[in-house]
N, C-alpha and C. Protein backbone atom coordinates (compact mmCIF):
# COMPACT_ATOMS: atom_id res chain seq x y z
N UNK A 1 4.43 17.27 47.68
CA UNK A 1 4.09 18.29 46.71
C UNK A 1 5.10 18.31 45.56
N UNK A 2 6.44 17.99 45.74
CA UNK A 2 7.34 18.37 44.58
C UNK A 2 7.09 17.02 44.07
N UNK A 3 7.23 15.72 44.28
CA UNK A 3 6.62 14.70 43.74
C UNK A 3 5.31 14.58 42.98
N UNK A 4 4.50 15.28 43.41
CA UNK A 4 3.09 15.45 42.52
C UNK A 4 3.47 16.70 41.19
N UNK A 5 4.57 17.49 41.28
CA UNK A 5 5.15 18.68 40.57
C UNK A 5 6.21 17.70 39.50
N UNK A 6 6.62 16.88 40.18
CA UNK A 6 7.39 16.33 38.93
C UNK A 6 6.95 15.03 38.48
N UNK A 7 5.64 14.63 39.07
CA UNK A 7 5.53 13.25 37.76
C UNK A 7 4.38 14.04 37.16
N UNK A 8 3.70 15.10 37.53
CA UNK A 8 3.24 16.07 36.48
C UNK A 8 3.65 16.58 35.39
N UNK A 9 5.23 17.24 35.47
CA UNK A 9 6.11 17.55 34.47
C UNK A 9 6.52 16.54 33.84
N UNK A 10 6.69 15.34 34.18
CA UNK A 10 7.05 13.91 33.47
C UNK A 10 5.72 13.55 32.24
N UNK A 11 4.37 13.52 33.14
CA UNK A 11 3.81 13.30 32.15
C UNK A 11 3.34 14.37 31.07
N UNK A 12 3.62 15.05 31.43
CA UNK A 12 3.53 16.63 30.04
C UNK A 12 4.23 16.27 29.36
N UNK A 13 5.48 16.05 29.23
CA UNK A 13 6.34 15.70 28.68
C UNK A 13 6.56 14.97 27.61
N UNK A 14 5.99 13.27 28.68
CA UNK A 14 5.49 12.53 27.99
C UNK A 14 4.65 12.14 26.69
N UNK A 15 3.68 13.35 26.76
CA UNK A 15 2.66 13.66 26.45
C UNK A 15 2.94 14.27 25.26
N UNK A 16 3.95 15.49 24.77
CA UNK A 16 4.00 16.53 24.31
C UNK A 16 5.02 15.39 22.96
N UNK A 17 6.21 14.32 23.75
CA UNK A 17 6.93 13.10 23.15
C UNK A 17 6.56 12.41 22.03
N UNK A 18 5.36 11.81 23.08
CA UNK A 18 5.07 10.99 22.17
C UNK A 18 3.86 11.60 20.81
N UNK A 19 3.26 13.14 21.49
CA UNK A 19 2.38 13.56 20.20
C UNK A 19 2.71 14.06 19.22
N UNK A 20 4.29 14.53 19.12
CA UNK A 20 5.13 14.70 17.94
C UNK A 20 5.34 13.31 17.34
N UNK A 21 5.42 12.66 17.62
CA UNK A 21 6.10 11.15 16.84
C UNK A 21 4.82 10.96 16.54
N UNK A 22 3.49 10.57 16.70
CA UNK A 22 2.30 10.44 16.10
C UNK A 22 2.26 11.15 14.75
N UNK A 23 2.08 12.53 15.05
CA UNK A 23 2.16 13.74 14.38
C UNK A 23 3.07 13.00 12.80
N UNK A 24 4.24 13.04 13.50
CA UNK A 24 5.45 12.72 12.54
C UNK A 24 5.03 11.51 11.51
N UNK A 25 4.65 10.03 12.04
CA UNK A 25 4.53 9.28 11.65
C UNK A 25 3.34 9.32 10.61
N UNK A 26 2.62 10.25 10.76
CA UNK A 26 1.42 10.32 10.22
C UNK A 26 1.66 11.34 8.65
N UNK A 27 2.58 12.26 8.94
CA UNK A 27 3.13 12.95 8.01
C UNK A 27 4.05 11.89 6.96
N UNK A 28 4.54 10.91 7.74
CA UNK A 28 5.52 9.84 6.94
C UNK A 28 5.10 9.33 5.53
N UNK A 29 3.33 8.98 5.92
CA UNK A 29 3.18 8.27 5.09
C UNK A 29 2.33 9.03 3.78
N UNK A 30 2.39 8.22 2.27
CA UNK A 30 2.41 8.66 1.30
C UNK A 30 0.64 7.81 0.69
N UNK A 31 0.20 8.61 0.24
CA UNK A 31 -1.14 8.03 -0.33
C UNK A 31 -1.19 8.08 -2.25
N UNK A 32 -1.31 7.19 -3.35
CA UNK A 32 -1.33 7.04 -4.56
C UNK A 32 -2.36 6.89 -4.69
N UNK A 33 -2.51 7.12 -6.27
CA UNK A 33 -3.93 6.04 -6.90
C UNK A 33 -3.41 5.90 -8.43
N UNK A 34 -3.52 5.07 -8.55
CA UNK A 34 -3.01 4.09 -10.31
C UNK A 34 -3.33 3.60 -10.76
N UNK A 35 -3.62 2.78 -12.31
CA UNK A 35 -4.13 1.93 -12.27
C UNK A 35 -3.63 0.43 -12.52
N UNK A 36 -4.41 -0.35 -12.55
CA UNK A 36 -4.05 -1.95 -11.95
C UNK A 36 -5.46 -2.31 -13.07
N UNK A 37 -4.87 -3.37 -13.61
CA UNK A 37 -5.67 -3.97 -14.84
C UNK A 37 -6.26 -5.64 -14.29
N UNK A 38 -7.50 -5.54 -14.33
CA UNK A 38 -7.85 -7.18 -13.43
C UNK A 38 -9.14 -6.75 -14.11
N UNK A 39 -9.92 -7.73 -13.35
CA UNK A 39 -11.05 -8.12 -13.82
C UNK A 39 -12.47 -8.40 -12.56
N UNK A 40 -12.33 -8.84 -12.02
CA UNK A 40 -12.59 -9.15 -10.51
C UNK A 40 -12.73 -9.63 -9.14
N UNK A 41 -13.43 -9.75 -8.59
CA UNK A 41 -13.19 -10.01 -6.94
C UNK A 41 -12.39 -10.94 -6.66
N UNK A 42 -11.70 -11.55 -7.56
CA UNK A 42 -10.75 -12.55 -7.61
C UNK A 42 -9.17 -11.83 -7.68
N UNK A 43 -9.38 -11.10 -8.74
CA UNK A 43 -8.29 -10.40 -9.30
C UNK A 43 -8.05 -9.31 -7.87
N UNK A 44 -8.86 -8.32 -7.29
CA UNK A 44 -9.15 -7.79 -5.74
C UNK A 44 -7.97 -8.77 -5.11
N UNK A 45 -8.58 -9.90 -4.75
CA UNK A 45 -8.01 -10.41 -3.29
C UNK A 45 -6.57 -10.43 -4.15
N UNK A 46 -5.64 -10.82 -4.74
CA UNK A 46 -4.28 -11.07 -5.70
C UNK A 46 -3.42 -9.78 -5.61
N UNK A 47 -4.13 -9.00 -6.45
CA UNK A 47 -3.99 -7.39 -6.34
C UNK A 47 -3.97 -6.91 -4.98
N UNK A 48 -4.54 -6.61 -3.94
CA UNK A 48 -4.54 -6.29 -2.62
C UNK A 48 -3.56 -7.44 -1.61
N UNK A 49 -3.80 -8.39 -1.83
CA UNK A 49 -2.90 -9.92 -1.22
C UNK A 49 -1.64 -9.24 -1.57
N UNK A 50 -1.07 -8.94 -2.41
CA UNK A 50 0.21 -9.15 -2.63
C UNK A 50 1.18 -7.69 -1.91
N UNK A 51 0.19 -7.11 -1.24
CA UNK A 51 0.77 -5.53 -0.93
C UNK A 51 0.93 -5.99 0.86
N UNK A 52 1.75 -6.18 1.29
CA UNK A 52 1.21 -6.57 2.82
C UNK A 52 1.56 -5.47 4.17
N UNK A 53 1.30 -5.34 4.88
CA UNK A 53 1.70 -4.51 5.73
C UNK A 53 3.44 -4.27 6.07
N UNK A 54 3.69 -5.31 6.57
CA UNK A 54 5.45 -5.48 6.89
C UNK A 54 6.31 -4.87 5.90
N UNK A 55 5.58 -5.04 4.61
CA UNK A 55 6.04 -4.04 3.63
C UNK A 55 6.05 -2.56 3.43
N UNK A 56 5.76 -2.10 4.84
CA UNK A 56 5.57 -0.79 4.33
C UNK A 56 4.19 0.05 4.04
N UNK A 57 3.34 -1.34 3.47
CA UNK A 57 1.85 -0.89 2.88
C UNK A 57 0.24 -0.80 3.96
N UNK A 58 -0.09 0.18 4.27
CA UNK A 58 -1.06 0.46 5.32
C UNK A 58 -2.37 0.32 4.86
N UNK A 59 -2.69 1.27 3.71
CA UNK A 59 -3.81 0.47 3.42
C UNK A 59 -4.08 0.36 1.65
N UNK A 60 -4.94 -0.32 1.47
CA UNK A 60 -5.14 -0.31 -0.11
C UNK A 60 -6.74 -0.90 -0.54
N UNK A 61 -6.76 -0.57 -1.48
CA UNK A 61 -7.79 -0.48 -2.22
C UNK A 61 -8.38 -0.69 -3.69
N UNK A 62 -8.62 -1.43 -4.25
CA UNK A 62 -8.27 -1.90 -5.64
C UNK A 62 -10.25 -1.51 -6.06
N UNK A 63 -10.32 -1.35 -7.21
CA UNK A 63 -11.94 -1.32 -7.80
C UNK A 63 -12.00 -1.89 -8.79
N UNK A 64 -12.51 -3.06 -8.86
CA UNK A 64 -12.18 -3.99 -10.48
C UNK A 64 -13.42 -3.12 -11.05
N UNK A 65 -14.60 -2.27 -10.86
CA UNK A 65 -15.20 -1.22 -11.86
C UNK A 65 -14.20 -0.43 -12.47
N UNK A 66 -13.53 0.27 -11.48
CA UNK A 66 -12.35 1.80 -11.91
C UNK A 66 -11.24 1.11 -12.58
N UNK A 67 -10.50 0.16 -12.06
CA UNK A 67 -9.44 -0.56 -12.14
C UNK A 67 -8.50 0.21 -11.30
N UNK A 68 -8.40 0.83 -10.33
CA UNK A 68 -7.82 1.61 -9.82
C UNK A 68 -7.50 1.10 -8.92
N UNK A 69 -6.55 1.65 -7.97
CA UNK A 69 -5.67 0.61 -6.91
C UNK A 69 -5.57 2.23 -6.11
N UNK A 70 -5.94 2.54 -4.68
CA UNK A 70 -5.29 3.64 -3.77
C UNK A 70 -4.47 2.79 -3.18
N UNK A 71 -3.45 3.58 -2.54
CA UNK A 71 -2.41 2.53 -1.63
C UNK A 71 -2.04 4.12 -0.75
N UNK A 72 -1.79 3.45 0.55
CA UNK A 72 -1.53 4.36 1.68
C UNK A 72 -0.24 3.79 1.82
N UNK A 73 1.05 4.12 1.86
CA UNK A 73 2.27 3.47 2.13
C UNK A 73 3.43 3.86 3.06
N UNK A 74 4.45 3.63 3.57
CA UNK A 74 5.37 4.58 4.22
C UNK A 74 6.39 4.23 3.19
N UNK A 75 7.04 5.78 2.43
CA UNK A 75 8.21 5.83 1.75
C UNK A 75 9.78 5.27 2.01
N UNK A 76 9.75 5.62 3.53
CA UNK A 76 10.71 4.98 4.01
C UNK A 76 11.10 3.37 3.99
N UNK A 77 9.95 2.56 3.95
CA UNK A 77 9.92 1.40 4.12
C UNK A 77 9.68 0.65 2.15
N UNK A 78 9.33 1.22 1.30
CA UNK A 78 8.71 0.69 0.59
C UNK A 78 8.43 2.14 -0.44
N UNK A 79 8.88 1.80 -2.10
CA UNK A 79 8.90 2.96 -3.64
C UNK A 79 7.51 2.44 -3.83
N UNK A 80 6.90 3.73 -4.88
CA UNK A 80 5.81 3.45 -5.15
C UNK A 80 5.98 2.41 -6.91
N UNK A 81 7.30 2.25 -6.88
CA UNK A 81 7.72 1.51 -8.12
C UNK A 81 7.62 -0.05 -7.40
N UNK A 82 8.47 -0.40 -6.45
CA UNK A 82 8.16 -1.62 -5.46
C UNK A 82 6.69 -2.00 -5.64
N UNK A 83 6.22 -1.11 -5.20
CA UNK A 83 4.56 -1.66 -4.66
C UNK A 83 3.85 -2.08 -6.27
N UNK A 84 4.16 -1.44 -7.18
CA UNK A 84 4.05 -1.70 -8.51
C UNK A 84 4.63 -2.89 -8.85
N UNK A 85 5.88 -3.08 -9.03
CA UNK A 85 6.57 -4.34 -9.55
C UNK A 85 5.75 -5.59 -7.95
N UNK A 86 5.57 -5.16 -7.38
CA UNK A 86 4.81 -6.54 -6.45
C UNK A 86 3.91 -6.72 -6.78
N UNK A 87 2.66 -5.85 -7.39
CA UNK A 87 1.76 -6.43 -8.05
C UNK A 87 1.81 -6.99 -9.34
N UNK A 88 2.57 -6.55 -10.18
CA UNK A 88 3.46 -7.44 -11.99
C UNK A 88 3.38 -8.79 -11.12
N UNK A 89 4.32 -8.76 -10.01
CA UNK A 89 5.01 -10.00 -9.71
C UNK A 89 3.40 -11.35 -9.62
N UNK A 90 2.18 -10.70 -9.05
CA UNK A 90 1.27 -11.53 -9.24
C UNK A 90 0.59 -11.53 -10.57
N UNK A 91 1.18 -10.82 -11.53
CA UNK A 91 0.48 -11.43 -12.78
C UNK A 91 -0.43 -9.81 -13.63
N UNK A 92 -0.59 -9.37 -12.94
CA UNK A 92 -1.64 -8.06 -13.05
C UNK A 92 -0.32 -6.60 -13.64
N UNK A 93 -1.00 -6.08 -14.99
CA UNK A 93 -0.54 -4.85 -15.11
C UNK A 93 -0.44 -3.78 -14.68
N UNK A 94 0.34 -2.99 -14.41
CA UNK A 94 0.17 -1.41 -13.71
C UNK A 94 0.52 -0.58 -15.37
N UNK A 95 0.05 0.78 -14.59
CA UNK A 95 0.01 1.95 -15.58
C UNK A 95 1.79 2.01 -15.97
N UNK A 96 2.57 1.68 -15.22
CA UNK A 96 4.08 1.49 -15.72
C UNK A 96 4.92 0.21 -16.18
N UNK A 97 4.42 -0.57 -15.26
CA UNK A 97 4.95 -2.33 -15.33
C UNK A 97 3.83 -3.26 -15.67
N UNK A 98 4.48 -4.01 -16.66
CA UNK A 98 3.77 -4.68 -16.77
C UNK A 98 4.24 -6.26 -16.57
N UNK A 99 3.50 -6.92 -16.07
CA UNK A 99 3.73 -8.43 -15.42
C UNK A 99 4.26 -9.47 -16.74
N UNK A 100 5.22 -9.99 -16.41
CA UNK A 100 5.55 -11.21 -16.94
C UNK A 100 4.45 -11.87 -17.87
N UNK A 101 4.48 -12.73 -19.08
CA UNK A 101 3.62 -12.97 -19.61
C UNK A 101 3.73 -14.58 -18.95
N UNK A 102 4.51 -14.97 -18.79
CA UNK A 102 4.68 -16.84 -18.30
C UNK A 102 3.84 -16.30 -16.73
N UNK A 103 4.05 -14.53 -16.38
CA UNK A 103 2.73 -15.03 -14.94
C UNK A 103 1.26 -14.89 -15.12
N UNK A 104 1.52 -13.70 -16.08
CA UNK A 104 -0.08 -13.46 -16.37
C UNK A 104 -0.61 -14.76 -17.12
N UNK A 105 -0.14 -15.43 -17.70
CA UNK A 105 -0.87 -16.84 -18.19
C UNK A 105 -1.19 -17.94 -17.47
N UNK A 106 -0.76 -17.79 -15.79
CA UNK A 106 -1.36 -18.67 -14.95
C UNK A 106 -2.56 -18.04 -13.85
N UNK A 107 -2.67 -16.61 -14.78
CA UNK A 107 -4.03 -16.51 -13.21
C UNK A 107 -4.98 -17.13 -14.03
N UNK A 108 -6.06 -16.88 -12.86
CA UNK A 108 -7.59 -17.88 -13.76
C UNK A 108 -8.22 -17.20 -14.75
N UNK A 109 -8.61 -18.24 -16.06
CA UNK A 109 -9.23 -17.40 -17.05
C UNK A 109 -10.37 -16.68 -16.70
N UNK A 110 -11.23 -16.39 -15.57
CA UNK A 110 -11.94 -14.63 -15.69
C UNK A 110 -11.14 -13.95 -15.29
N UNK A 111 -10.09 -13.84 -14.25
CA UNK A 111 -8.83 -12.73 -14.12
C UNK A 111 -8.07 -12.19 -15.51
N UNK A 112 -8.08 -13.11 -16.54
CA UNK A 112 -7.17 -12.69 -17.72
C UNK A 112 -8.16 -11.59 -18.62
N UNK A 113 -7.74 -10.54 -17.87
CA UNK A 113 -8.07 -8.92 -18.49
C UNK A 113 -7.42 -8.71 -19.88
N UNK A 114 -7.64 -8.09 -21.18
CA UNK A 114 -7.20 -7.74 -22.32
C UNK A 114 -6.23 -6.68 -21.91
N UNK A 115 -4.56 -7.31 -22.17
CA UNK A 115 -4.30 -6.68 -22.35
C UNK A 115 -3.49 -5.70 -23.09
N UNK A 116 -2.74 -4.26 -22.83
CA UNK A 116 -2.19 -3.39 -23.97
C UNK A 116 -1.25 -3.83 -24.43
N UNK A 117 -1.02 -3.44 -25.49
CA UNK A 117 0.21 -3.69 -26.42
C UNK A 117 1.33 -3.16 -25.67
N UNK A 118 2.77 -3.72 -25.72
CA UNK A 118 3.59 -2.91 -24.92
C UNK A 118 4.70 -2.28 -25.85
């Protein structure tokens, strides 16, 4: 009986442990939306490719209609300036950074979106 009383209390415990750290982890993470200048389903896989999980980045979402990019991220791991300058780094503008012109001149000419003056 006290054996059935304490791996009962063990797994409450357990239970109560690990549903704060869920809880927690879930609070961690940070959700954006910005925009990202491309063109399409090409420009998609580049734009989304370049955000990867290990980085920090959970999920994302790019709309070559909207030009808009959501990104689900953990702060701890990864700035929402990072996740920005990683997409420059493939060639594509954000609403703050804008990509290298020696990169943006090697994506493929339907990816090469018009872009703003800086």
């Amino acid at each position: 009986m006290k054996a059935t009383i304490k791996i009962s209390m063990l797994l409450a415990l357990c239970y109560f442990v690990f549903g704060i750290s869920n809880v927690n982890a879930q609070e961690a993470t940070k959700t954006e939306t910005f925009k990202v200048y491309g063109n399409c389903e090409m420009c998609k896989e580049h734009i989304e490719g370049a955000l990867k999980k290990k980085d920090g980045v959970l999920k994302k979402e790019w709309s070559p209609k909207t030009k808009m990019l959501t990104v689900t991220y953990d702060p701890s791991k990864i700035t929402l300036t990072q996740i920005k300058q990683k997409i420059a780094d493939v060639g594509y503008d954000t609403d703050e950074i804008h990509a290298k012109d020696e990169t943006y001149s090697k994506l493929h000419k339907c990816c090469q979106y018009d872009r703003a003056k800086k």
